[in-house]
PDB file of N, CA and C in Angstrom:
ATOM      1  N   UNK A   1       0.808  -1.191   0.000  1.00  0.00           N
ATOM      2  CA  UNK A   1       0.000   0.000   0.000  1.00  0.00           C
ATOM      3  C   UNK A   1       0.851   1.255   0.000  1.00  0.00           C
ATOM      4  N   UNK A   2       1.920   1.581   1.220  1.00  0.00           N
ATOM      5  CA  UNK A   2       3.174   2.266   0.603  1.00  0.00           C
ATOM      6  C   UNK A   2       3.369   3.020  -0.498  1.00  0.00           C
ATOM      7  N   UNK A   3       3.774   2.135  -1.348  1.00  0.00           N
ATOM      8  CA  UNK A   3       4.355   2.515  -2.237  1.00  0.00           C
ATOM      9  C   UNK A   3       3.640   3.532  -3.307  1.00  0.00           C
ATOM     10  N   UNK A   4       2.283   3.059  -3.087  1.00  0.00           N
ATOM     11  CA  UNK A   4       1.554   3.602  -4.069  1.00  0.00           C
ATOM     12  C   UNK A   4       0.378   4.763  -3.694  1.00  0.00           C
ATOM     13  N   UNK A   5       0.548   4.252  -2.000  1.00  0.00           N
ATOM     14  CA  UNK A   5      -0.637   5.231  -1.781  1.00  0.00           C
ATOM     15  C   UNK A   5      -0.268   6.737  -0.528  1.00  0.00           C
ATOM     16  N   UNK A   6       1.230   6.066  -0.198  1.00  0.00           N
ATOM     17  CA  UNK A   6       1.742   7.004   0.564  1.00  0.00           C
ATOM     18  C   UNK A   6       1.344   7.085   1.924  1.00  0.00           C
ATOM     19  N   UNK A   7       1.985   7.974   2.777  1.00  0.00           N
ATOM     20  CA  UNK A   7       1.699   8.131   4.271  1.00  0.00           C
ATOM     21  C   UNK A   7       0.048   8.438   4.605  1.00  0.00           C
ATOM     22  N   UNK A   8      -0.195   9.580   3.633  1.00  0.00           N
ATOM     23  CA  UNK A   8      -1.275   9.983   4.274  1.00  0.00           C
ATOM     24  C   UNK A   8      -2.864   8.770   4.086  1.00  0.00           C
ATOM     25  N   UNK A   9      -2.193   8.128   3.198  1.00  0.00           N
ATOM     26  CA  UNK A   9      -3.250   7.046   2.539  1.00  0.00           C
ATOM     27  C   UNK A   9      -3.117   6.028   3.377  1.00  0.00           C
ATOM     28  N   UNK A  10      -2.183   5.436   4.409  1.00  0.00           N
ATOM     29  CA  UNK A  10      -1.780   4.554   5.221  1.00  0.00           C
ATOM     30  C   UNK A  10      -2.899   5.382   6.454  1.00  0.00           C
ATOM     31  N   UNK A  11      -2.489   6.437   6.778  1.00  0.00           N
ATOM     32  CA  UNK A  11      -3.195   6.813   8.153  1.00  0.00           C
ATOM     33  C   UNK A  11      -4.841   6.802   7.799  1.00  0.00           C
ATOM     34  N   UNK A  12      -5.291   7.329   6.690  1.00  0.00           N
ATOM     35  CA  UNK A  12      -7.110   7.276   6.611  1.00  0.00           C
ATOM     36  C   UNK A  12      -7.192   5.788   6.348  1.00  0.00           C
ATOM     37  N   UNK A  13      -6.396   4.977   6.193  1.00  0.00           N
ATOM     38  CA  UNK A  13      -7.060   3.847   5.574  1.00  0.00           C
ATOM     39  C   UNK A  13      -6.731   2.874   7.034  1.00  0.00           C
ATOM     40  N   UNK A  14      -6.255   3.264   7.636  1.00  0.00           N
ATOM     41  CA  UNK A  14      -5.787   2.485   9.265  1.00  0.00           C
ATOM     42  C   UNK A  14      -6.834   2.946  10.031  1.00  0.00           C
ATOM     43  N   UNK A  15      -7.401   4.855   9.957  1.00  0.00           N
ATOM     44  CA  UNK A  15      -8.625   5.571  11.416  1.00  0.00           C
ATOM     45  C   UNK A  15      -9.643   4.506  10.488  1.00  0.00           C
ATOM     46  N   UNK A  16     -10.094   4.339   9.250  1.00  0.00           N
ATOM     47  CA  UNK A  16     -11.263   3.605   8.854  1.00  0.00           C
ATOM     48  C   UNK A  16     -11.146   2.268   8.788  1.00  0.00           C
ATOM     49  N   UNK A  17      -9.692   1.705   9.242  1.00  0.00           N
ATOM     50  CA  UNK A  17     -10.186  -0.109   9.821  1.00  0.00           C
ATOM     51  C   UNK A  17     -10.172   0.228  11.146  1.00  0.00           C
ATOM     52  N   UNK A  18      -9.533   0.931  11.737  1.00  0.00           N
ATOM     53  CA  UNK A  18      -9.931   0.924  13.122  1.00  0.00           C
ATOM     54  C   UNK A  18     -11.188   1.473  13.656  1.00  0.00           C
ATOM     55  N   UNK A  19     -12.271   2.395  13.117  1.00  0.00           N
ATOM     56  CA  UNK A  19     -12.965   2.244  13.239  1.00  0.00           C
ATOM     57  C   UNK A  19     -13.645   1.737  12.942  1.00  0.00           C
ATOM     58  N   UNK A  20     -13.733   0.856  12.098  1.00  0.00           N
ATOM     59  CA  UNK A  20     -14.704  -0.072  11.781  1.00  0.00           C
ATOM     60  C   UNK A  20     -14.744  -1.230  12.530  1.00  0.00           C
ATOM     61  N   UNK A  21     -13.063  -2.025  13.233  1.00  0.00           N
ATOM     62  CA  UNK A  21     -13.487  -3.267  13.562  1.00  0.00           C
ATOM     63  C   UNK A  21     -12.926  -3.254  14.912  1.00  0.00           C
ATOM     64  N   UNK A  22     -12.380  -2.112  15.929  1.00  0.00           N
ATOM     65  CA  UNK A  22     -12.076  -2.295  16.956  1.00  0.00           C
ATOM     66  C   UNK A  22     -12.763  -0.901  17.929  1.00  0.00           C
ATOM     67  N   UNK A  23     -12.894  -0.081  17.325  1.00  0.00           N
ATOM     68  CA  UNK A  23     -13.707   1.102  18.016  1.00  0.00           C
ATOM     69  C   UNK A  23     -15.324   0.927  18.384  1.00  0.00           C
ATOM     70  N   UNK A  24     -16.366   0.971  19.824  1.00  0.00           N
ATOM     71  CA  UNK A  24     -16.959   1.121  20.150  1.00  0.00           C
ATOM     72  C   UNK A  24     -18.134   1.816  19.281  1.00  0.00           C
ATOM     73  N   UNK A  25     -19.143   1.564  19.355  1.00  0.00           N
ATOM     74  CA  UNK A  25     -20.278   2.218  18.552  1.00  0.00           C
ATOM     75  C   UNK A  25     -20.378   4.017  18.519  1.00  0.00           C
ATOM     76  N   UNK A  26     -20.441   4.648  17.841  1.00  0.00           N
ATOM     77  CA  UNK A  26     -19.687   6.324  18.200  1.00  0.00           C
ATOM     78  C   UNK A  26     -18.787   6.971  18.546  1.00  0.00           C
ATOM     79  N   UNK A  27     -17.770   5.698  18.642  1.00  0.00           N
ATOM     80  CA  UNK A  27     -16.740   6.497  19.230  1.00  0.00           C
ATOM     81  C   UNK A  27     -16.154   6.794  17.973  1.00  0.00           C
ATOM     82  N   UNK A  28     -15.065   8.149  18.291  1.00  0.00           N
ATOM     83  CA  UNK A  28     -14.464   9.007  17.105  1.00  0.00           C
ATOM     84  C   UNK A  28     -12.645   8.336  16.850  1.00  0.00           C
ATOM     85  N   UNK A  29     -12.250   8.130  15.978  1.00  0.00           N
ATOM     86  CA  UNK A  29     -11.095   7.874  16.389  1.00  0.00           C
ATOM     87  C   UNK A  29     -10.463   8.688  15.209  1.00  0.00           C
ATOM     88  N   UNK A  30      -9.193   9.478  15.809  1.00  0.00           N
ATOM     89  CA  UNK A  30      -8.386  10.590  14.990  1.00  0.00           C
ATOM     90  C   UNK A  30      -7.021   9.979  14.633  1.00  0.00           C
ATOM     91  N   UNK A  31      -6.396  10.592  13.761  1.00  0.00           N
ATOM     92  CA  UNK A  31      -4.791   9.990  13.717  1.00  0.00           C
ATOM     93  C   UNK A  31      -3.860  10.371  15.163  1.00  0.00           C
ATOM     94  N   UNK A  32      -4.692  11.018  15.892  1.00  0.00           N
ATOM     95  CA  UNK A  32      -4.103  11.606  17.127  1.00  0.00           C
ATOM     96  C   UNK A  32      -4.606  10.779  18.452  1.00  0.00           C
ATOM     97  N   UNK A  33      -5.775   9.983  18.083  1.00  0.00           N
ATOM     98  CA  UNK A  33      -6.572   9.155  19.545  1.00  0.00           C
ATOM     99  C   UNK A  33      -5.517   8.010  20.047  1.00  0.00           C
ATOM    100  N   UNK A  34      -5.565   8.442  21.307  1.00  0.00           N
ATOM    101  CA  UNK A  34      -4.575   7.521  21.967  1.00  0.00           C
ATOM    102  C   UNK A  34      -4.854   5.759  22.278  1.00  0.00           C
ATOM    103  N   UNK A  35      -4.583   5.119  21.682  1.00  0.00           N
ATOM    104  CA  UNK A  35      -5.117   3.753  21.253  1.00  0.00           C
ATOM    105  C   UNK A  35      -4.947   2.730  22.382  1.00  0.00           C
ATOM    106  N   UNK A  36      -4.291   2.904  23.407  1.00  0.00           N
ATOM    107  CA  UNK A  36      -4.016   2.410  24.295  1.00  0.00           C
ATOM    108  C   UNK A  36      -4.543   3.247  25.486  1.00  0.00           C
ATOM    109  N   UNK A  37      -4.590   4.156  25.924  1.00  0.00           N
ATOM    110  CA  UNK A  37      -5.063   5.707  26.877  1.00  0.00           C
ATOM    111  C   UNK A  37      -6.497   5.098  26.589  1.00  0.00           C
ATOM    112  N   UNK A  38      -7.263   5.203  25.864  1.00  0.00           N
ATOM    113  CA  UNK A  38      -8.383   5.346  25.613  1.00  0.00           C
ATOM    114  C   UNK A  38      -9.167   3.267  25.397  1.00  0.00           C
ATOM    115  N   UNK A  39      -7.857   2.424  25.849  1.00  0.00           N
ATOM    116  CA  UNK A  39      -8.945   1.345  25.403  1.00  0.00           C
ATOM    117  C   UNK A  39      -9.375   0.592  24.210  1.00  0.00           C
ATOM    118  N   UNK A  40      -8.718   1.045  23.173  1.00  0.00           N
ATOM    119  CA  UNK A  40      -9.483   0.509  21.853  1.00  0.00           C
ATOM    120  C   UNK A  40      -8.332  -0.195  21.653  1.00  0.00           C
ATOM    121  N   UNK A  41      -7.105  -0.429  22.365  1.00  0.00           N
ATOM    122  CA  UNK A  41      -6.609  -1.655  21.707  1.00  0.00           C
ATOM    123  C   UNK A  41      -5.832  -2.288  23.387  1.00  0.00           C
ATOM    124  N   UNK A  42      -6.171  -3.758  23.280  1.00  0.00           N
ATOM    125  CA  UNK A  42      -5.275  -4.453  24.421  1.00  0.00           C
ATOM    126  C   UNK A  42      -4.660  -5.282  23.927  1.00  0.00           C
ATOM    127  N   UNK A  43      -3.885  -6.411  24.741  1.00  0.00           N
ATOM    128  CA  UNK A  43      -3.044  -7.138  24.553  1.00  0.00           C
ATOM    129  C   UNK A  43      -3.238  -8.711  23.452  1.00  0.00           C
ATOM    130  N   UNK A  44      -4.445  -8.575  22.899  1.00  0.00           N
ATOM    131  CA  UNK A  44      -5.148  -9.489  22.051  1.00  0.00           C
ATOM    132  C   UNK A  44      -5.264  -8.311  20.432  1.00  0.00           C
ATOM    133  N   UNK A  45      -5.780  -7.526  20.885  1.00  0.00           N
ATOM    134  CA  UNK A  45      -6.577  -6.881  19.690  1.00  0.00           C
ATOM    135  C   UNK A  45      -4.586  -6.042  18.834  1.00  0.00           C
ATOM    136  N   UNK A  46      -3.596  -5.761  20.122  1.00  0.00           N
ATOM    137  CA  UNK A  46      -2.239  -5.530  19.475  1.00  0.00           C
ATOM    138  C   UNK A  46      -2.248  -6.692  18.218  1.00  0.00           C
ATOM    139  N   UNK A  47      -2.230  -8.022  18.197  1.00  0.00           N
ATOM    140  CA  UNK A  47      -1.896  -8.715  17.434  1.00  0.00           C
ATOM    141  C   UNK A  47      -3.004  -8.608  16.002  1.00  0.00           C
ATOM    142  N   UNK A  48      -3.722  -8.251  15.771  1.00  0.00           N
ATOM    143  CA  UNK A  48      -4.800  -7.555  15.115  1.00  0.00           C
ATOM    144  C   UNK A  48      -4.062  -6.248  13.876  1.00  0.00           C
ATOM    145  N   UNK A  49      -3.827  -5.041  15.231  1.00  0.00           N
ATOM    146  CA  UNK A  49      -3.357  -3.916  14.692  1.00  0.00           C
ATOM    147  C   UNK A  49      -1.619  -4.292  13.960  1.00  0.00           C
ATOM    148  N   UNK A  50      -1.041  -5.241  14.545  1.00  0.00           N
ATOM    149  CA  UNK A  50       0.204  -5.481  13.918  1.00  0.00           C
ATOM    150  C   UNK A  50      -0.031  -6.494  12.651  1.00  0.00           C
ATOM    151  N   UNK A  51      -0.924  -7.235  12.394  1.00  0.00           N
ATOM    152  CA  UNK A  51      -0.904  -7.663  11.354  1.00  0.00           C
ATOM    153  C   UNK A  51      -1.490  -6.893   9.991  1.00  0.00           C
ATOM    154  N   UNK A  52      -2.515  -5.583  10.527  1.00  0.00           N
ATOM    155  CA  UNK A  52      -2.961  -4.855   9.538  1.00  0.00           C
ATOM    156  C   UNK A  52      -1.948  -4.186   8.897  1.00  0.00           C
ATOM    157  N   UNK A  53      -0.997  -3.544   9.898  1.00  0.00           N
ATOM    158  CA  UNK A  53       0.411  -3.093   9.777  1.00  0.00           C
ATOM    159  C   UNK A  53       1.235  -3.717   8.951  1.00  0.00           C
ATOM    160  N   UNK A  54       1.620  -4.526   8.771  1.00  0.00           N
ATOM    161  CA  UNK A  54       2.726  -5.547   7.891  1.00  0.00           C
ATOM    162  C   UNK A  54       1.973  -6.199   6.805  1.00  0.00           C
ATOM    163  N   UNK A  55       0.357  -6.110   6.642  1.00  0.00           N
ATOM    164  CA  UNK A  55      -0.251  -5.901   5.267  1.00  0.00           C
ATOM    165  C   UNK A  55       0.024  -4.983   4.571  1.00  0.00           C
ATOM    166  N   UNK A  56       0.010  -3.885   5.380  1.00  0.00           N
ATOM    167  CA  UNK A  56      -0.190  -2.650   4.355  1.00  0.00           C
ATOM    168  C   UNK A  56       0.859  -1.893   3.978  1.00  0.00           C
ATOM    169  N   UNK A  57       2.062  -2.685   4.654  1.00  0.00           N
ATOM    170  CA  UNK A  57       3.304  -1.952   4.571  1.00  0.00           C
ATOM    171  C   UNK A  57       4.072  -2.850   3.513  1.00  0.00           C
ATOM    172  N   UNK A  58       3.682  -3.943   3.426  1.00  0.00           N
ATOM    173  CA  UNK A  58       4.192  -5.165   2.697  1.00  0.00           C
ATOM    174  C   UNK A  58       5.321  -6.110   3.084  1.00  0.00           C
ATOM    175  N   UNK A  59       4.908  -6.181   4.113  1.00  0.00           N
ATOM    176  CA  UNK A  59       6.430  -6.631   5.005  1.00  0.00           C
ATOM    177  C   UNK A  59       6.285  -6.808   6.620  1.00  0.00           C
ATOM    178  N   UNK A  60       6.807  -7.835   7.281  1.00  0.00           N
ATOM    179  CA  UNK A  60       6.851  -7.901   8.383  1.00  0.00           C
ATOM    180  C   UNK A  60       7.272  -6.928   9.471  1.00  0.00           C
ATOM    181  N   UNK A  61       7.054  -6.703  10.581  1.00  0.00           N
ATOM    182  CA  UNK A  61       7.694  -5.965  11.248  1.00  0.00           C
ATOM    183  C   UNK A  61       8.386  -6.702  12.740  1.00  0.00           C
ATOM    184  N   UNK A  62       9.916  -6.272  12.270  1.00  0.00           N
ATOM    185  CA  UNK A  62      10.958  -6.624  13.628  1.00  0.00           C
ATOM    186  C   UNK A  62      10.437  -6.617  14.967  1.00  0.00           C
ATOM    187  N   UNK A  63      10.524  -7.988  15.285  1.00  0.00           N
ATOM    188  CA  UNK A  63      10.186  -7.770  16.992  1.00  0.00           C
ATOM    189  C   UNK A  63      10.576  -6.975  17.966  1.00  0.00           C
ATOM    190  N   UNK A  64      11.667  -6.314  17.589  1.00  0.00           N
ATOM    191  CA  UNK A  64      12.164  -5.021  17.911  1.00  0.00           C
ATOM    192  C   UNK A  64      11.900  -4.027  18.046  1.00  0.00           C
ATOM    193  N   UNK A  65      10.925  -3.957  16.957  1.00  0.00           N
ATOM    194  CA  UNK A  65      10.534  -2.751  17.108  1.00  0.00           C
ATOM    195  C   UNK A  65       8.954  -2.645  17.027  1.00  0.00           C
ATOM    196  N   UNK A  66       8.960  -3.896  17.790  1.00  0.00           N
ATOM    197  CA  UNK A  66       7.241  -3.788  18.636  1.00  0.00           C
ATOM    198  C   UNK A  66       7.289  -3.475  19.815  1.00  0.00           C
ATOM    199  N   UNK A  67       7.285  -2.684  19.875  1.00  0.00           N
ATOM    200  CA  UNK A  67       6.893  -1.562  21.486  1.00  0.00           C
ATOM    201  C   UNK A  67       6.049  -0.746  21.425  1.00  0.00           C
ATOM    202  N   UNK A  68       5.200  -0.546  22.681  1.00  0.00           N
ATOM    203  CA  UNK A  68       3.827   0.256  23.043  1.00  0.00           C
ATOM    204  C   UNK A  68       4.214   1.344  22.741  1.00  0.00           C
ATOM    205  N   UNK A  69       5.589   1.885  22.540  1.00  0.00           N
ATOM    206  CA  UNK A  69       5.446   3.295  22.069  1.00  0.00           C
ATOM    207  C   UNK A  69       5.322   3.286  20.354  1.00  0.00           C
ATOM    208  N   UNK A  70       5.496   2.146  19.683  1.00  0.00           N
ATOM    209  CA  UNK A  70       5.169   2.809  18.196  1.00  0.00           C
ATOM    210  C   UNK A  70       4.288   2.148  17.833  1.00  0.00           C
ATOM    211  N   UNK A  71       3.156   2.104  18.743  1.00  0.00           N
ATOM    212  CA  UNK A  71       2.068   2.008  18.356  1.00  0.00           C
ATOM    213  C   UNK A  71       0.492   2.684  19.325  1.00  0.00           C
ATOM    214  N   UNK A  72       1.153   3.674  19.775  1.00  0.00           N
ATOM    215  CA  UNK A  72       0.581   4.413  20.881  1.00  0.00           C
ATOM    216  C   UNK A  72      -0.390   5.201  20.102  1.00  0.00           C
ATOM    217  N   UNK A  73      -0.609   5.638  18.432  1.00  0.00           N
ATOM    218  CA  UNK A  73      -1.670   6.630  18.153  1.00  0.00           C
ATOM    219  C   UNK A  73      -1.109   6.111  16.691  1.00  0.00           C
ATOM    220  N   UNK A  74      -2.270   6.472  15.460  1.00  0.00           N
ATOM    221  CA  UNK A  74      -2.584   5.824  14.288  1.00  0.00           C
ATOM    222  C   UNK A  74      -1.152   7.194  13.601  1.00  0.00           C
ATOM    223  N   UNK A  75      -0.644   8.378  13.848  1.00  0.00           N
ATOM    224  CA  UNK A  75       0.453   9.011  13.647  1.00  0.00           C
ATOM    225  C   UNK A  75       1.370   8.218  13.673  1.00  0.00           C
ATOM    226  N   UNK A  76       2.017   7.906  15.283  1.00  0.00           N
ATOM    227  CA  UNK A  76       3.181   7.328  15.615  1.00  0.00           C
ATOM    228  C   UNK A  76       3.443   6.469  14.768  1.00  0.00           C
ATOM    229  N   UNK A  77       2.556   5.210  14.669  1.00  0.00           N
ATOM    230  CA  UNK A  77       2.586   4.226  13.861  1.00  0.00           C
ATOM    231  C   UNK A  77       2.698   4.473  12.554  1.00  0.00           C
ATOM    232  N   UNK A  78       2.544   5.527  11.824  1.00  0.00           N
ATOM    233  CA  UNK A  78       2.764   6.004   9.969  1.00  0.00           C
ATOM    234  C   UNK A  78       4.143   6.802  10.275  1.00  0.00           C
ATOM    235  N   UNK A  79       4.255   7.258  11.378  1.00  0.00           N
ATOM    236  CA  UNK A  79       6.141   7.556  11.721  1.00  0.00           C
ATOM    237  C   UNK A  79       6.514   6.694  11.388  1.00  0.00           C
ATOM    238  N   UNK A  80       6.541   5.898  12.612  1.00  0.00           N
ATOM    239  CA  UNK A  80       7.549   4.268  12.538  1.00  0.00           C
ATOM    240  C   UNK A  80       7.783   3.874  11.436  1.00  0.00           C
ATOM    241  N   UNK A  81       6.838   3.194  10.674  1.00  0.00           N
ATOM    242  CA  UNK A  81       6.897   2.254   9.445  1.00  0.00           C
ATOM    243  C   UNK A  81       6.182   2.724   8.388  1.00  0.00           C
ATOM    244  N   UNK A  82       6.113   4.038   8.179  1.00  0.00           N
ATOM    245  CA  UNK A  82       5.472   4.497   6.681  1.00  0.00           C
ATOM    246  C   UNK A  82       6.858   5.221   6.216  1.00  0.00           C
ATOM    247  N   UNK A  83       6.968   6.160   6.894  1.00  0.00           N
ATOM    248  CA  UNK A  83       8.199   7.451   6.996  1.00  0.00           C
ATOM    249  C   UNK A  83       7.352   8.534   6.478  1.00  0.00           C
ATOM    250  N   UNK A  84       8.147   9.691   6.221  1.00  0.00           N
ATOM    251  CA  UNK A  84       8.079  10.831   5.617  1.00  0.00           C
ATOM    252  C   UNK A  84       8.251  10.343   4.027  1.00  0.00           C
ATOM    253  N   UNK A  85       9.312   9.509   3.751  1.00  0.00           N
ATOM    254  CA  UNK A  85       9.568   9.804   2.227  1.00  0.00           C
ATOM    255  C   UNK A  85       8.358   9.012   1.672  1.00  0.00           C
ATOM    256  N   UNK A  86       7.492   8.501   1.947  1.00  0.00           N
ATOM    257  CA  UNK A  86       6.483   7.931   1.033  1.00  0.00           C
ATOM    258  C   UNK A  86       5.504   8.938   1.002  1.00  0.00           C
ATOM    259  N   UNK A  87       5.323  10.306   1.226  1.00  0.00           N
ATOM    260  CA  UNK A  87       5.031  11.391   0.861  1.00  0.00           C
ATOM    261  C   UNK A  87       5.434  12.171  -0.781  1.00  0.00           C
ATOM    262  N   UNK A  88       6.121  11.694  -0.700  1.00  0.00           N
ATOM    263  CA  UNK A  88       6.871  12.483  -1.911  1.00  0.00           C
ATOM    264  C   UNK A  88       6.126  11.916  -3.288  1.00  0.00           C
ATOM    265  N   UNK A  89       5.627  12.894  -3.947  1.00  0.00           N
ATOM    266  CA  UNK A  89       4.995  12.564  -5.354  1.00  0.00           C
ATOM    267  C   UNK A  89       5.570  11.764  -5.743  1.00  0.00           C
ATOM    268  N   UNK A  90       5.536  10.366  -6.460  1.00  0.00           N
ATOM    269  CA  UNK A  90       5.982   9.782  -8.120  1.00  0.00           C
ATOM    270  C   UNK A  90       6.073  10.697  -9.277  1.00  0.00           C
TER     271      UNK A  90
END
């Protein structure tokens, strides 16, 4: 997805699976909602959000660098493993 659809296409297309299959009925979720602070993801539903992750990135992600901090808000997580340069026009 990356490659073709870029950062900002990674983050709307992550707030609209996450709201669709782990967020509460009304609840709002932003590229800024704290995903852990707020509940919408625990220690079951992580394995969930990391596999949507390494779909859409096309590639696994290092056990290394699975920690609660880079995956603390639908941002952090398009930090970590999208970057900045998949911004950049083709």
């Amino acid at each position: 997805m990356t490659a073709h659809g870029g950062r900002q296409r990674f983050v709307t297309d992550m707030v609209a699976w996450l709201t669709r299959t782990l967020a509460p009925a009304g609840a709002v979720i932003t590229p800024h909602t704290p995903l852990f602070a707020d509940g919408l993801i625990n220690s079951i539903r992580i394995l969930e959000l990391i596999a949507w992750v390494e779909l859409a990135i096309g590639c696994p992600i290092p056990d290394v660098r699975i920690r609660m901090d880079n995956f603390r808000t639908v941002e952090r997580i398009a930090d970590v493993f999208v970057g900045e340069e998949d911004d950049v026009a083709a």
